[in-house]
Protein backbone atom coordinates (compact mmCIF):
# COMPACT_ATOMS: atom_id res chain seq x y z
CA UNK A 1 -16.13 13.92 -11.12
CA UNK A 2 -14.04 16.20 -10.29
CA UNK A 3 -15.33 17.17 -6.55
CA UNK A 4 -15.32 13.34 -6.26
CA UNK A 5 -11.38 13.62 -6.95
CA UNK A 6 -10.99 16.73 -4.88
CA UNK A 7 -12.65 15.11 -1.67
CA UNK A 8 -10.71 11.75 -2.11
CA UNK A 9 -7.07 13.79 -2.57
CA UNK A 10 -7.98 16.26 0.55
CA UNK A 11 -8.91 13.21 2.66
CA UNK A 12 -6.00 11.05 1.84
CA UNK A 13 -3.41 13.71 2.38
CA UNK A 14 -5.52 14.46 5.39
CA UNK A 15 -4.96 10.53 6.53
CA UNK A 16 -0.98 10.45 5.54
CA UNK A 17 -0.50 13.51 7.80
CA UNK A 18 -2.32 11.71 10.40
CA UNK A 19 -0.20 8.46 9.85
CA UNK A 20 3.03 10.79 9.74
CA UNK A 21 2.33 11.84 13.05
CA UNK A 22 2.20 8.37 14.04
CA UNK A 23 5.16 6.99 12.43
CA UNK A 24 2.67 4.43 10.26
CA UNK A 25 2.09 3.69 6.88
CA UNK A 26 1.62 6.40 4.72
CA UNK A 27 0.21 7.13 1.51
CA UNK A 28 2.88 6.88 -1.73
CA UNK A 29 3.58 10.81 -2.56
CA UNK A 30 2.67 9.46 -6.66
CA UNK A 31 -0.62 8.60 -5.15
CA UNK A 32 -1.30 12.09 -3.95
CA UNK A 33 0.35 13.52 -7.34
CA UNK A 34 -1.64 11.01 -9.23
CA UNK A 35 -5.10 12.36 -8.03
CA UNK A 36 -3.80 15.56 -8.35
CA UNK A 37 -2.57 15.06 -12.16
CA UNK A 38 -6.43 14.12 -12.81
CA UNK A 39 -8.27 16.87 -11.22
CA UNK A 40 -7.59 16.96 -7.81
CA UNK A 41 -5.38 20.00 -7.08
CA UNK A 42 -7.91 22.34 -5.18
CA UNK A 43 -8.54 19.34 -3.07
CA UNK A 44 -4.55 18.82 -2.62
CA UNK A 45 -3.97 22.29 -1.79
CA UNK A 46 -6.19 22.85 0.05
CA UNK A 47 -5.31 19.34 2.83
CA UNK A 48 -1.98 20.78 1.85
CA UNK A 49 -2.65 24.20 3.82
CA UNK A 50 -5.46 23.45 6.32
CA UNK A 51 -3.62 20.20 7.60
CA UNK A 52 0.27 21.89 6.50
CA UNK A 53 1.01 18.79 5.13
CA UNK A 54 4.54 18.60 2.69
CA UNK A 55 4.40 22.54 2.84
CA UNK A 56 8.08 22.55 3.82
CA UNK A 57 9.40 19.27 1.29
CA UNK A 58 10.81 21.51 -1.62
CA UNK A 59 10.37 18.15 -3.90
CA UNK A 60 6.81 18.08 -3.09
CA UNK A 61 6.52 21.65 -3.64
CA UNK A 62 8.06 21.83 -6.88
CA UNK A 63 6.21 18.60 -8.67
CA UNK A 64 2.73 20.13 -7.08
CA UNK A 65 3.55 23.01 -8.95
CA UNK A 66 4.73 21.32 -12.19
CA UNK A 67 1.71 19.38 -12.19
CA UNK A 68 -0.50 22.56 -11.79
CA UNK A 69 1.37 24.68 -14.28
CA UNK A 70 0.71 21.69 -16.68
CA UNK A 71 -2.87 21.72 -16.10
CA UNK A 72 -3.39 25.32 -17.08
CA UNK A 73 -1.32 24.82 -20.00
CA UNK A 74 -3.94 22.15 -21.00
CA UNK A 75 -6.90 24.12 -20.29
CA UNK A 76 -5.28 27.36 -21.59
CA UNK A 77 -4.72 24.80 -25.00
CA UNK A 78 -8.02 23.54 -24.79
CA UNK A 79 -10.15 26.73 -24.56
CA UNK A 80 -8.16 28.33 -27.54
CA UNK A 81 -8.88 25.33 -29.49
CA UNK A 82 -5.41 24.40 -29.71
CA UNK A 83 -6.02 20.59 -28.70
């Protein structure tokens, strides 16, 4: 599941850079945040870096990080048995 989510993330954010540099379509940000909410943050990071994609958008920035910091706040939660 989760390298399924990682691989579709990477390659969307991989295709709205490519459509940014065209001045076409591009994919909704909540899309990429979406995928990332349910597992796909390696995947977004790392399209994020290799492709340096939304690297300078301090909005972007700041909800990727949210999101993340959320995320091991869950799993933090969840391997205490807190959840």
């Amino acid at each position: 599941y989760f390298l399924f989510v990682n691989i579709i993330v990477f390659i969307l954010a991989g295709y709205d850079k490519y459509q940014a540099r065209k001045n076409k379509q591009r994919i909704p940000e909540n899309t990429l945040f979406f995928l990332e909410a349910i597992g796909g943050t390696v995947g977004l990071l790392l399209a994020m870096l290799l492709f340096r994609h939304k690297t300078s958008k301090t909005s972007f920035i700041v909800k990727f990080t949210l999101i993340f910091l959320i995320q091991i706040v869950l799993v933090y939660l969840k391997m205490t048995h807190k959840v």
